[in-house]
PDB file of N, CA and C in Angstrom:
ATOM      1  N   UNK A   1       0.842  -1.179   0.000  1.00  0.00           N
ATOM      2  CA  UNK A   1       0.000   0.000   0.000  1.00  0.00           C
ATOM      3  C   UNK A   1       0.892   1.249   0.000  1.00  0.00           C
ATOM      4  N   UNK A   2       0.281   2.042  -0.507  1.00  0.00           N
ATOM      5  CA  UNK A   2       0.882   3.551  -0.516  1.00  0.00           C
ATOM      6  C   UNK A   2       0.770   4.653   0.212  1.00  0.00           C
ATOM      7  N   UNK A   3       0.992   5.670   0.315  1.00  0.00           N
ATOM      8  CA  UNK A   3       0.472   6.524   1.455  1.00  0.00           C
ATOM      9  C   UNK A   3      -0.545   7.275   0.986  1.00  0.00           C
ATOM     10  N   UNK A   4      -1.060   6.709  -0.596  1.00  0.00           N
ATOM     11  CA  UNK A   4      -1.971   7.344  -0.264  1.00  0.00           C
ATOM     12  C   UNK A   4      -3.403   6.337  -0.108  1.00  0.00           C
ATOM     13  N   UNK A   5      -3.369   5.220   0.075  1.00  0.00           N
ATOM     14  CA  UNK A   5      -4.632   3.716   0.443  1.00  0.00           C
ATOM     15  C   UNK A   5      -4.245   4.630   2.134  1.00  0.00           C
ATOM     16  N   UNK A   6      -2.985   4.309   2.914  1.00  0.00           N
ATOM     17  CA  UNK A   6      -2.982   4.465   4.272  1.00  0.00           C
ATOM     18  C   UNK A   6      -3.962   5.907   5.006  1.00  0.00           C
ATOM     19  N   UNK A   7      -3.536   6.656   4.117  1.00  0.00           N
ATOM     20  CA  UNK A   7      -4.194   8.051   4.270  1.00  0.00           C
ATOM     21  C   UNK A   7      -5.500   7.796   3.961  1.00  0.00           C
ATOM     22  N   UNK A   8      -6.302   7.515   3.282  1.00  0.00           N
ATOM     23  CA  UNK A   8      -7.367   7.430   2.590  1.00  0.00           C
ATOM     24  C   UNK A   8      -8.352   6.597   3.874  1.00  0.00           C
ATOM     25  N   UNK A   9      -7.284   5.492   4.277  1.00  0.00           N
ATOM     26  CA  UNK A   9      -7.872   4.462   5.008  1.00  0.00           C
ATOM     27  C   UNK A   9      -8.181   4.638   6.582  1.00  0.00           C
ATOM     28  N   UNK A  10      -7.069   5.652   7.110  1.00  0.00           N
ATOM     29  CA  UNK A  10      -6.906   6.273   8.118  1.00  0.00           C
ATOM     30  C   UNK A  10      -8.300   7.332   8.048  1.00  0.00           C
ATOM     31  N   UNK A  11      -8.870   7.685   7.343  1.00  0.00           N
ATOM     32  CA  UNK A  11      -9.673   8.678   7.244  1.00  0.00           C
ATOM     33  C   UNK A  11     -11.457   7.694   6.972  1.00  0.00           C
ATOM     34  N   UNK A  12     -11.583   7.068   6.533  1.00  0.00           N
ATOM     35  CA  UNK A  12     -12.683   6.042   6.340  1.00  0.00           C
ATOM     36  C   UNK A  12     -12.604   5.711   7.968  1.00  0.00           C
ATOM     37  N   UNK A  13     -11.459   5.006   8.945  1.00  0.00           N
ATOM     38  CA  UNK A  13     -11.707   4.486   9.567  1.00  0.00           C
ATOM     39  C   UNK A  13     -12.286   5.830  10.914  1.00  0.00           C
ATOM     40  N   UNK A  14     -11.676   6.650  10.906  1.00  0.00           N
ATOM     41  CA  UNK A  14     -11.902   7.921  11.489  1.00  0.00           C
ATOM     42  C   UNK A  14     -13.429   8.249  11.669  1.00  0.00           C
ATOM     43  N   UNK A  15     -13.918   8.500  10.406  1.00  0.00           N
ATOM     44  CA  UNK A  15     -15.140   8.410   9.983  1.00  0.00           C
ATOM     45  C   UNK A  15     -16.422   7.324  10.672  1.00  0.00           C
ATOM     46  N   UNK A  16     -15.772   6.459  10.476  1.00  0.00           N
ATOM     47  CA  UNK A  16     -16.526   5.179  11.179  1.00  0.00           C
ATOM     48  C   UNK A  16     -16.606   5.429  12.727  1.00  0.00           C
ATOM     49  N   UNK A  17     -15.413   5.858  13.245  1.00  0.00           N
ATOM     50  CA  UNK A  17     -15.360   5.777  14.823  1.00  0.00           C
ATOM     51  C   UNK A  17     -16.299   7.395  15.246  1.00  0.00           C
ATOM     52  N   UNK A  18     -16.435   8.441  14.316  1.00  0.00           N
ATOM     53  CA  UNK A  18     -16.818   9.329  14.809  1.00  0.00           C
ATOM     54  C   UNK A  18     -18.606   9.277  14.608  1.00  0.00           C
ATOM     55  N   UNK A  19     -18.710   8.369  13.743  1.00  0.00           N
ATOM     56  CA  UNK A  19     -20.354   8.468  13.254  1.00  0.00           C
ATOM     57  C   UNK A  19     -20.820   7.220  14.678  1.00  0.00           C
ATOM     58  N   UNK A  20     -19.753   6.219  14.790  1.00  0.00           N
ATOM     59  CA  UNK A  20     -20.789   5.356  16.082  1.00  0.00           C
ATOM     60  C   UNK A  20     -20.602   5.806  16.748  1.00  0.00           C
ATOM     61  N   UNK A  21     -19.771   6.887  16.976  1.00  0.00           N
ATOM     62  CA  UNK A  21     -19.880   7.410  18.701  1.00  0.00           C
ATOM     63  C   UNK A  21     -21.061   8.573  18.732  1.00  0.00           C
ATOM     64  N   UNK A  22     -21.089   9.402  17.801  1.00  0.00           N
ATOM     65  CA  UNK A  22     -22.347   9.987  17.249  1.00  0.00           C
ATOM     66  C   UNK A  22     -23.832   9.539  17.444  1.00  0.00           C
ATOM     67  N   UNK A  23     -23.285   8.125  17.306  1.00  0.00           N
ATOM     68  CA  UNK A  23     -24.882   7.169  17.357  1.00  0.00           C
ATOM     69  C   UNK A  23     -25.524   6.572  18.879  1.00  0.00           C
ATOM     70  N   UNK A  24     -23.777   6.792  19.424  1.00  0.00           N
ATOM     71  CA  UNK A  24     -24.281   6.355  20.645  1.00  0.00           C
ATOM     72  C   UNK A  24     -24.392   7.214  21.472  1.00  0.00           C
ATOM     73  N   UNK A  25     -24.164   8.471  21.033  1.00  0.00           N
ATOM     74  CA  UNK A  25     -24.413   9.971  22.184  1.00  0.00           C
ATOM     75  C   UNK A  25     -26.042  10.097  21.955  1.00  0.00           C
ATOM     76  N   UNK A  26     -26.233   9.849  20.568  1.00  0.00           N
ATOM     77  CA  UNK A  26     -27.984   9.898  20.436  1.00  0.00           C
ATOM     78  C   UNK A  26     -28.653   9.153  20.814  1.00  0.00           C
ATOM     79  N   UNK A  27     -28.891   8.100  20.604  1.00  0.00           N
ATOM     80  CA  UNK A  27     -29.352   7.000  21.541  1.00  0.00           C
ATOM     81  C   UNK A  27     -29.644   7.233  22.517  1.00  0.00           C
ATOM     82  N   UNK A  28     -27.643   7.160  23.667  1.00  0.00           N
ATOM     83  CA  UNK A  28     -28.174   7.938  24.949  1.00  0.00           C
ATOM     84  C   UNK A  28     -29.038   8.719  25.527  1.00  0.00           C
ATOM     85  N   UNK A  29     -29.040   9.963  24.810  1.00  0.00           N
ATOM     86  CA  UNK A  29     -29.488  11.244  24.495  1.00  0.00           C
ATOM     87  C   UNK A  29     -31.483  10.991  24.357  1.00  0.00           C
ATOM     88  N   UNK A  30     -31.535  10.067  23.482  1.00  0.00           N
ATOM     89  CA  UNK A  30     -32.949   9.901  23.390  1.00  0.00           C
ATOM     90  C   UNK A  30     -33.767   9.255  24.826  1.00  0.00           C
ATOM     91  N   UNK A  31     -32.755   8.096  25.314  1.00  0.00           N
ATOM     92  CA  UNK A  31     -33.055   7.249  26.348  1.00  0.00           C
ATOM     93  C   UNK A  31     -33.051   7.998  27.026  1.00  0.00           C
ATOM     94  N   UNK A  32     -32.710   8.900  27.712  1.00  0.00           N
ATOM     95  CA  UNK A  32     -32.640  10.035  28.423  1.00  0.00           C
ATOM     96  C   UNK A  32     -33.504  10.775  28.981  1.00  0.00           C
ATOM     97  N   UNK A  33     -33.835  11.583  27.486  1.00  0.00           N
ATOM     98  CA  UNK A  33     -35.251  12.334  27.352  1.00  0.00           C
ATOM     99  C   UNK A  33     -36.569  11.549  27.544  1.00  0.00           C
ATOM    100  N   UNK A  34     -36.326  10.420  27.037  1.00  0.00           N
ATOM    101  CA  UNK A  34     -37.739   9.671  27.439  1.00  0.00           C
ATOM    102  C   UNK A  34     -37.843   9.187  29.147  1.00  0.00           C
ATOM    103  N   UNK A  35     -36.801   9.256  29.865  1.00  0.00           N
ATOM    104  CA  UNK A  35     -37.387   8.853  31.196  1.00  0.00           C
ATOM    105  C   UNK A  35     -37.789  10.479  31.461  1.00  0.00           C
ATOM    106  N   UNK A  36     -36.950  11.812  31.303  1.00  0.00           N
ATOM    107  CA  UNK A  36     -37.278  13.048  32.094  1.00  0.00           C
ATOM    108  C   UNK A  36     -38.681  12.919  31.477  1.00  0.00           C
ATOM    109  N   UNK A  37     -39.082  12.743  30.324  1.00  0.00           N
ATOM    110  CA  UNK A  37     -40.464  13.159  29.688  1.00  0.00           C
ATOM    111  C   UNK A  37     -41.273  12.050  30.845  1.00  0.00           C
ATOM    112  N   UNK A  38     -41.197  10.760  31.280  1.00  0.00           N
ATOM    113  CA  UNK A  38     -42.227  10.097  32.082  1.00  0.00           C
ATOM    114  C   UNK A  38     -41.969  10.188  33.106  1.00  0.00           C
ATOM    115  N   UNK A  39     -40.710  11.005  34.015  1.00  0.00           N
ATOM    116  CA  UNK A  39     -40.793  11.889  35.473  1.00  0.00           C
ATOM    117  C   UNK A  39     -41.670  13.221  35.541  1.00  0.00           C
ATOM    118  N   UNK A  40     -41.653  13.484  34.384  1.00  0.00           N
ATOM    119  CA  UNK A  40     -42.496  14.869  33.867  1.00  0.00           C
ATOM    120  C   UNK A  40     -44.295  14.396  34.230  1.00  0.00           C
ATOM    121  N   UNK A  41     -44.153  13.098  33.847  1.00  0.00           N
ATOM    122  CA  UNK A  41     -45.943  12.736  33.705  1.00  0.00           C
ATOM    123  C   UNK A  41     -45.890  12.547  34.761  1.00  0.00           C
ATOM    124  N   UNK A  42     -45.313  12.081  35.116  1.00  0.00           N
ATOM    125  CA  UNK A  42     -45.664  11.071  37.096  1.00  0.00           C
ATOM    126  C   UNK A  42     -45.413  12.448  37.859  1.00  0.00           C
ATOM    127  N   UNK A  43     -44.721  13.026  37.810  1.00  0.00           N
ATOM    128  CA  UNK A  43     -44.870  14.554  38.950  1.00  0.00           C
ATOM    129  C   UNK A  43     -46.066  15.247  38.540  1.00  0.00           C
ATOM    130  N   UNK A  44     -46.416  15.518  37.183  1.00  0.00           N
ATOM    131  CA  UNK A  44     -47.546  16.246  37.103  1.00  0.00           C
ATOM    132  C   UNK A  44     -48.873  15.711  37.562  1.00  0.00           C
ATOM    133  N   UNK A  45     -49.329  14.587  37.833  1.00  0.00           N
ATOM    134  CA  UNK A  45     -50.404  13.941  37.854  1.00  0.00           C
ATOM    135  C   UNK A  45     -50.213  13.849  39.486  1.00  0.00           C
ATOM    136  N   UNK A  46     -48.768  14.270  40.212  1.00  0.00           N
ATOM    137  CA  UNK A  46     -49.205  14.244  41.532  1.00  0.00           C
ATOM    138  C   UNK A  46     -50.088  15.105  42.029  1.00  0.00           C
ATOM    139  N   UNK A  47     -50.375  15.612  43.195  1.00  0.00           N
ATOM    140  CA  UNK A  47     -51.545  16.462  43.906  1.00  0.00           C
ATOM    141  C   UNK A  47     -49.880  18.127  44.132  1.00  0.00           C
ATOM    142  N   UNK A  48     -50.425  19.311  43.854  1.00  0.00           N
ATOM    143  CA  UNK A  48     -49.539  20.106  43.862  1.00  0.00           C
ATOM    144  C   UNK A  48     -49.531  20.020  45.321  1.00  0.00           C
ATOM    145  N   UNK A  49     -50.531  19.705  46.623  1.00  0.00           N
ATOM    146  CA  UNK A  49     -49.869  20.005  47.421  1.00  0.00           C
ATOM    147  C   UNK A  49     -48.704  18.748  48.428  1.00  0.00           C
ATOM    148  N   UNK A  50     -48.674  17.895  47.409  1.00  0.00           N
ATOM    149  CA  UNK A  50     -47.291  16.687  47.634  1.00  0.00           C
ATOM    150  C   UNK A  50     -46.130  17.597  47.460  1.00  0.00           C
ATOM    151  N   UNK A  51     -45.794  18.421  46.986  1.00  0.00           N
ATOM    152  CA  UNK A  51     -44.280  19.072  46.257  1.00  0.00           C
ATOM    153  C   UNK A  51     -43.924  19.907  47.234  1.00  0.00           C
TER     154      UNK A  51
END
């Protein structure tokens, strides 16, 4: 290989590591929001004078 497959390849693989980590900040990110969104329901449906 040449430097320029290594370069080329170095950069594909780059790519790869930055898009799944991408995928897994969103994910997170979603899993997340969906419990605050059903702490959101369960506090609201308490009685205001519980708080």
């Amino acid at each position: 290989m040449d430097q320029l497959q290594y370069v080329s390849a170095a950069y594909v693989i780059a790519f790869l590591v930055m898009t799944a980590i991408a995928l897994k900040i969103w994910l997170d990110g979603n899993s997340y929001r969906r419990r605050v969104e059903a702490l959101v329901r369960i506090r609201s449906k308490e009685s205001p004078r519980n708080r």
